[in-house]
PDB file of N, CA and C in Angstrom:
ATOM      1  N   UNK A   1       7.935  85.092  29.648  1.00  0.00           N
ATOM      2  CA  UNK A   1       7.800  85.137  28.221  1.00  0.00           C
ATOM      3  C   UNK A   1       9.110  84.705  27.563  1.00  0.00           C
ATOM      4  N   UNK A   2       8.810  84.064  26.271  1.00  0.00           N
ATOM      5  CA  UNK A   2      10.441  83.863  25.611  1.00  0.00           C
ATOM      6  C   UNK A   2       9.752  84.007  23.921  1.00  0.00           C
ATOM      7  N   UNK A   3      11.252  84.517  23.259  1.00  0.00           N
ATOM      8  CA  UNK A   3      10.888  85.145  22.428  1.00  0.00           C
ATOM      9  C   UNK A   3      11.674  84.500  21.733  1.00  0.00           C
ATOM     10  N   UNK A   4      11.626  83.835  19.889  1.00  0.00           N
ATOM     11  CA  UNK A   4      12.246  83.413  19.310  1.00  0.00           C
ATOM     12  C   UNK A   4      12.571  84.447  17.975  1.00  0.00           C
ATOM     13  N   UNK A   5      13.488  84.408  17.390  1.00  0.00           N
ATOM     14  CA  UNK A   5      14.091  85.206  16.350  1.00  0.00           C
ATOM     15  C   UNK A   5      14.372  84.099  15.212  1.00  0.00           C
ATOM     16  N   UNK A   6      13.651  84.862  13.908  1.00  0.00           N
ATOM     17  CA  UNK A   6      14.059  84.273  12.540  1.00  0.00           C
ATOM     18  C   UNK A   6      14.384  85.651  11.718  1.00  0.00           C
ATOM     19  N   UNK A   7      14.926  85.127  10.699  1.00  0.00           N
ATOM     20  CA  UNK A   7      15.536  86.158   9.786  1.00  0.00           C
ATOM     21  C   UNK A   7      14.880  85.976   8.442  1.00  0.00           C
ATOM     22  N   UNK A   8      14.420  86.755   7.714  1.00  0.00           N
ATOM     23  CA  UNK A   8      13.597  87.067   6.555  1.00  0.00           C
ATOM     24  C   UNK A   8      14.503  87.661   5.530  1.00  0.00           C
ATOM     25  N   UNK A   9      14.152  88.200   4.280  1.00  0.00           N
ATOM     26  CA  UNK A   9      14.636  89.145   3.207  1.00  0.00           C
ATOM     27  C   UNK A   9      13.847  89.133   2.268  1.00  0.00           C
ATOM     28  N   UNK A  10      13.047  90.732   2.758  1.00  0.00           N
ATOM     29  CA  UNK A  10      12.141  91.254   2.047  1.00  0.00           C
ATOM     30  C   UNK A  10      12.546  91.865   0.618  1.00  0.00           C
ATOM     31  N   UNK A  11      11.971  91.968  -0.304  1.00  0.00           N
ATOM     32  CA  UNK A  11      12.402  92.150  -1.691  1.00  0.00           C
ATOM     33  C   UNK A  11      11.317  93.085  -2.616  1.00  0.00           C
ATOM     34  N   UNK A  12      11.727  93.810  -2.962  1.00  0.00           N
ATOM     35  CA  UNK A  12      10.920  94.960  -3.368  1.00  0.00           C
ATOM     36  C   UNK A  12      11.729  95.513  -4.566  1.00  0.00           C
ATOM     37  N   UNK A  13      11.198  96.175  -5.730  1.00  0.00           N
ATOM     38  CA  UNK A  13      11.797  97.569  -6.864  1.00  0.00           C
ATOM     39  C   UNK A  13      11.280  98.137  -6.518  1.00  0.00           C
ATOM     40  N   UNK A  14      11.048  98.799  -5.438  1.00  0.00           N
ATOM     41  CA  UNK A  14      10.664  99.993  -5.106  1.00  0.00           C
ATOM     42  C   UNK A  14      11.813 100.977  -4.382  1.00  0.00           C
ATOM     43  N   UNK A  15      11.704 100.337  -3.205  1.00  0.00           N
ATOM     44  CA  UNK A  15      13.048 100.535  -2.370  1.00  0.00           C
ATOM     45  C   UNK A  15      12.982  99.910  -1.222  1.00  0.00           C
ATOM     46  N   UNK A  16      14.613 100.519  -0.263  1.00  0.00           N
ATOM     47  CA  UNK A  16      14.182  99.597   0.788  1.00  0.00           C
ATOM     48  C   UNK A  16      13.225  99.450   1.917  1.00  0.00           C
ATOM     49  N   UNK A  17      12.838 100.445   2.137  1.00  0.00           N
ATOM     50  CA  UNK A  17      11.412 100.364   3.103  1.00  0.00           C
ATOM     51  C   UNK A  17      10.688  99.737   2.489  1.00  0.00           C
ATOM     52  N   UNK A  18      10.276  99.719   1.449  1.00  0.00           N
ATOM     53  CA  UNK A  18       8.903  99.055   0.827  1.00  0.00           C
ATOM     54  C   UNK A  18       9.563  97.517   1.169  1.00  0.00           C
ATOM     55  N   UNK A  19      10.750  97.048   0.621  1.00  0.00           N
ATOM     56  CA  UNK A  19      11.527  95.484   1.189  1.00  0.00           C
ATOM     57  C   UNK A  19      11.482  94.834   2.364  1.00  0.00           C
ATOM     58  N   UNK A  20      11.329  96.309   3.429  1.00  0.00           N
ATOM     59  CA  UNK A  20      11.716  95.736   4.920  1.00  0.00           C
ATOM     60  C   UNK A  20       9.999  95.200   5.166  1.00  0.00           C
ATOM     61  N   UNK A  21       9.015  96.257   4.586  1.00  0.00           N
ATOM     62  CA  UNK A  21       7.771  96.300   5.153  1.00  0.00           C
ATOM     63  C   UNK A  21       7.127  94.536   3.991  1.00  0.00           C
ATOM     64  N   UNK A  22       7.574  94.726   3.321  1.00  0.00           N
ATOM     65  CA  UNK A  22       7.226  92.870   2.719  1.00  0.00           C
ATOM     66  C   UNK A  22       7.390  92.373   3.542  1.00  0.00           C
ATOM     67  N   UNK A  23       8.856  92.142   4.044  1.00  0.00           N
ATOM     68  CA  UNK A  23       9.017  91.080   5.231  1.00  0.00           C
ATOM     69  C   UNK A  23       8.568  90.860   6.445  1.00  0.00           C
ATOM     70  N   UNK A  24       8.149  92.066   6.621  1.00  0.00           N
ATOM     71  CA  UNK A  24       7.560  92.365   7.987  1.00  0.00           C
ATOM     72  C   UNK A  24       6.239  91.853   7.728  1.00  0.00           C
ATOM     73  N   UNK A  25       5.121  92.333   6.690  1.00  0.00           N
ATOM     74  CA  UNK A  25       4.145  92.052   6.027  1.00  0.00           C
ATOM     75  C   UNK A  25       3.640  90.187   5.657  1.00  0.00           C
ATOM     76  N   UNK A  26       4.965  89.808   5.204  1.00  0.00           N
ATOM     77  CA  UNK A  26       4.893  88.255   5.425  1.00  0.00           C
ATOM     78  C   UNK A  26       5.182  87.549   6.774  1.00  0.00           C
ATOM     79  N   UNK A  27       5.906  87.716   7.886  1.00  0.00           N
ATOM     80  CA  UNK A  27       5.885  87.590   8.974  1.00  0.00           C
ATOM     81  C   UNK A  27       4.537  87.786   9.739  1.00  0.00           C
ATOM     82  N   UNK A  28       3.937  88.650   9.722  1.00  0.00           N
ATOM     83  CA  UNK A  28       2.678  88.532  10.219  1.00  0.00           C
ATOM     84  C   UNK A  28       1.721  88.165   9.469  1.00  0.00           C
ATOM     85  N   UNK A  29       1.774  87.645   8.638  1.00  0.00           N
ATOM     86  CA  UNK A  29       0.654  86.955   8.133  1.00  0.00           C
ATOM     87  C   UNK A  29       1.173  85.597   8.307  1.00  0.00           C
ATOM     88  N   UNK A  30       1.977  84.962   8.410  1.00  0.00           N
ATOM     89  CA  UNK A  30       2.469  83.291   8.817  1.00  0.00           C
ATOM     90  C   UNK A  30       3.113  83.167  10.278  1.00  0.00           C
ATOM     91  N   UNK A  31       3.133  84.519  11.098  1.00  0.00           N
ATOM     92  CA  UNK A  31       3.569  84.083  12.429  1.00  0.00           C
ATOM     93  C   UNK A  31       2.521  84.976  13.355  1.00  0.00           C
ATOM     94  N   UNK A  32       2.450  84.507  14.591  1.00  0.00           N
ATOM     95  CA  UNK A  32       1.307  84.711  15.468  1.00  0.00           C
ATOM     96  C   UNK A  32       2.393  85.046  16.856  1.00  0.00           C
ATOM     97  N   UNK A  33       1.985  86.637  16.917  1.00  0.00           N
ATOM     98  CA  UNK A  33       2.576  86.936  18.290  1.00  0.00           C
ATOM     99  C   UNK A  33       4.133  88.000  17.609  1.00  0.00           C
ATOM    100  N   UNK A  34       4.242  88.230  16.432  1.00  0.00           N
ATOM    101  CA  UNK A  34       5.043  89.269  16.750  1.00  0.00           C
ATOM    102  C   UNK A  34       4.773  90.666  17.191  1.00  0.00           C
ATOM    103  N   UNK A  35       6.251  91.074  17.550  1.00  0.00           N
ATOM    104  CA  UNK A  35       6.906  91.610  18.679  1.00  0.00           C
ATOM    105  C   UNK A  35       7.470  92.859  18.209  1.00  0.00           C
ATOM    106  N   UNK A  36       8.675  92.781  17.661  1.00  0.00           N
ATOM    107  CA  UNK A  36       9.280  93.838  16.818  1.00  0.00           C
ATOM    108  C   UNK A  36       9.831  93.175  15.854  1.00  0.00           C
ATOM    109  N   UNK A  37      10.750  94.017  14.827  1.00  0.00           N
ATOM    110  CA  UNK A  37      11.782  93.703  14.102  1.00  0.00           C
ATOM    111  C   UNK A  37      13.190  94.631  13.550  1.00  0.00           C
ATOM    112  N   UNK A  38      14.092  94.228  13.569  1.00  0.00           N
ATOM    113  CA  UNK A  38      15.048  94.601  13.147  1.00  0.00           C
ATOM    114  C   UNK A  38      16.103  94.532  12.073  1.00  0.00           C
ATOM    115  N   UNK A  39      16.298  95.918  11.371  1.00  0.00           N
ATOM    116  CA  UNK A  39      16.698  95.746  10.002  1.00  0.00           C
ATOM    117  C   UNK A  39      18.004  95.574  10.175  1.00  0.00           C
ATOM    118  N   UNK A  40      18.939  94.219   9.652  1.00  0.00           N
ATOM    119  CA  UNK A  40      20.455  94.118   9.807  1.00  0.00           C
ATOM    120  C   UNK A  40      20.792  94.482   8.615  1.00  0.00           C
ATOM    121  N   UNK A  41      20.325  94.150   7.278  1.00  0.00           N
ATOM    122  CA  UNK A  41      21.464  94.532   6.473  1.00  0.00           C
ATOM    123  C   UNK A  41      20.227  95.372   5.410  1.00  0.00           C
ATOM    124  N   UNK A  42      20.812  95.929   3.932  1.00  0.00           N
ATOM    125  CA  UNK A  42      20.701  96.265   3.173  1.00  0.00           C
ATOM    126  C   UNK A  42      21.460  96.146   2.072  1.00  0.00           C
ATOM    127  N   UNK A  43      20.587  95.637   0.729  1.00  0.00           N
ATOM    128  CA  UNK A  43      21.413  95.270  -0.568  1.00  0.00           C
ATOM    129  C   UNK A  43      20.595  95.439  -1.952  1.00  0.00           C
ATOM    130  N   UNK A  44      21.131  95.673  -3.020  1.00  0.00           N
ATOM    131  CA  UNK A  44      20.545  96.044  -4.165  1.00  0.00           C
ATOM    132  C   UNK A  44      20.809  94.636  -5.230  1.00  0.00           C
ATOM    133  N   UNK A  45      20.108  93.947  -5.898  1.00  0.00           N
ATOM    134  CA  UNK A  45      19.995  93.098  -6.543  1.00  0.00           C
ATOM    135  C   UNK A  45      20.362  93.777  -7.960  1.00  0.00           C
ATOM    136  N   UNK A  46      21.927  93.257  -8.835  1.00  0.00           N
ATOM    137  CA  UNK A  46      21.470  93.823  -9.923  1.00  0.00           C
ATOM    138  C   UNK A  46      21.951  93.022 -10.808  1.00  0.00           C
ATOM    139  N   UNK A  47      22.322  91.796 -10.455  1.00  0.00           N
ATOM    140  CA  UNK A  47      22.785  91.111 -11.733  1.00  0.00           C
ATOM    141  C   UNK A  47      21.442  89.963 -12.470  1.00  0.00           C
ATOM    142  N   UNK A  48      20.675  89.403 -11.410  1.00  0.00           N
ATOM    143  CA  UNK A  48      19.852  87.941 -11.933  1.00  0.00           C
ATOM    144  C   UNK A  48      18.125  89.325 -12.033  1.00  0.00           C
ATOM    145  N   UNK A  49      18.272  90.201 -12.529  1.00  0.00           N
ATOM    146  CA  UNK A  49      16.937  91.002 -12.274  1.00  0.00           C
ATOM    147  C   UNK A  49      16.937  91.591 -13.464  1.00  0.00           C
ATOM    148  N   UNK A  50      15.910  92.560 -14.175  1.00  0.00           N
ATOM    149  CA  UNK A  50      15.493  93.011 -15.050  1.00  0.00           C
ATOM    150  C   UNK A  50      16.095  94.582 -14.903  1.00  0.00           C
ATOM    151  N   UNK A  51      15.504  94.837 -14.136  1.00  0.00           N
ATOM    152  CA  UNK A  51      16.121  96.877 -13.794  1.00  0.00           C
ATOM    153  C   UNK A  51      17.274  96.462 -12.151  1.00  0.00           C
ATOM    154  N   UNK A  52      16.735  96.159 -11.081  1.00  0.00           N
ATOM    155  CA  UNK A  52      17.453  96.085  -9.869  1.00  0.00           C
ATOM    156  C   UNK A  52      16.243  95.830  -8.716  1.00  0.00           C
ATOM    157  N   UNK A  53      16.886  95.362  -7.928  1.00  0.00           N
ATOM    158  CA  UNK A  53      15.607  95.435  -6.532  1.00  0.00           C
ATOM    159  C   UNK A  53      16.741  95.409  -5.570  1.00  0.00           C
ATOM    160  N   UNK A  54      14.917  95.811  -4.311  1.00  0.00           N
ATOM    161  CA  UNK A  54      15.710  96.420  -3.163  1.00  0.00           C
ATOM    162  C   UNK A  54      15.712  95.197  -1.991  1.00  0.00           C
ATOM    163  N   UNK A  55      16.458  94.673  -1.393  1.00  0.00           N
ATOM    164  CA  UNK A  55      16.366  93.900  -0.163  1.00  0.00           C
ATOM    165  C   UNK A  55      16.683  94.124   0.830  1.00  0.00           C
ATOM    166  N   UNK A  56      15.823  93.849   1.658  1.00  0.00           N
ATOM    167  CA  UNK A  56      15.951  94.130   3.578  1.00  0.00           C
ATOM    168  C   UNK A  56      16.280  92.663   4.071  1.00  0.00           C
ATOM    169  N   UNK A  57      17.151  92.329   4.476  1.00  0.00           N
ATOM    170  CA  UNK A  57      17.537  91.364   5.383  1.00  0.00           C
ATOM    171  C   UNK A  57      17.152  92.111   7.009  1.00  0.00           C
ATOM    172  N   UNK A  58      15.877  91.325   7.291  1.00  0.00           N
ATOM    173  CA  UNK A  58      15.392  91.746   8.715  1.00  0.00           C
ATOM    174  C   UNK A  58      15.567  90.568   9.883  1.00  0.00           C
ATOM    175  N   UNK A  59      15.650  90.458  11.078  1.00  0.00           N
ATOM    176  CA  UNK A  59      15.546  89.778  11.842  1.00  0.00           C
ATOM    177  C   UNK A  59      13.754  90.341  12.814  1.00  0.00           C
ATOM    178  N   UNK A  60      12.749  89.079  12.471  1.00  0.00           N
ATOM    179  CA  UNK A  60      11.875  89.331  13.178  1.00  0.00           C
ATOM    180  C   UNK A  60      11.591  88.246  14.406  1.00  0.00           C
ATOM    181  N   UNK A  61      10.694  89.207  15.607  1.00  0.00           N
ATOM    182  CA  UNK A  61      11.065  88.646  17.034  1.00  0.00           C
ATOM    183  C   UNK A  61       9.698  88.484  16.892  1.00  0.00           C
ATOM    184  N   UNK A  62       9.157  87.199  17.732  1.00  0.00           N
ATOM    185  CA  UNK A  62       7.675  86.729  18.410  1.00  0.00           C
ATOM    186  C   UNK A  62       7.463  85.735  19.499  1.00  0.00           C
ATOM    187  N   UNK A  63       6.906  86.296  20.044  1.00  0.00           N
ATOM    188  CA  UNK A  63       7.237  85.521  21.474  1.00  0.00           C
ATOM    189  C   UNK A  63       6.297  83.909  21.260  1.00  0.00           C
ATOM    190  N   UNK A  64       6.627  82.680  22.182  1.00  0.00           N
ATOM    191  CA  UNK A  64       6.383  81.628  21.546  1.00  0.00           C
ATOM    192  C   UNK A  64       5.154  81.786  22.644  1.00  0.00           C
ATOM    193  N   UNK A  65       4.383  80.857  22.577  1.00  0.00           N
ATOM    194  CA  UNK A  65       3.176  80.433  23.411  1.00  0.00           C
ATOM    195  C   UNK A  65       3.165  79.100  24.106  1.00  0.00           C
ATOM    196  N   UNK A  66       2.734  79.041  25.280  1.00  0.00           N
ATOM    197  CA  UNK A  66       2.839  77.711  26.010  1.00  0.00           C
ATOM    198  C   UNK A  66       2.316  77.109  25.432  1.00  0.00           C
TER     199      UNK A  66
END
């Protein structure tokens, strides 16, 4: 098996789980075969936004197919 890694940033006003689970949420709906994922960073949006939002910078894993 081999597994390729891309990096996402989920975006939410809610908070950051609700951010990580977007990204995760869009990842499986446009990729086939993920695996896990992992949350690297965390950040709050507050200057180009209305109130603030929440972002998950995730790295998600899916293994490729022959």
């Amino acid at each position: 098996m081999v597994y390729k890694k891309v990096t996402l940033i989920g975006r939410s006003p809610e908070s950051f789980d609700a951010a990580a689970e977007n990204a995760l949420q869009r990842a499986q709906e446009t990729l086939e075969n993920v695996h896990w994922v992992e949350v690297d960073e965390m950040g709050i949006e507050v200057a180009s936004v209305e109130d603030h939002e929440y972002q998950a910078e995730v790295t998600v894993a899916f293994e490729l197919q022959d």
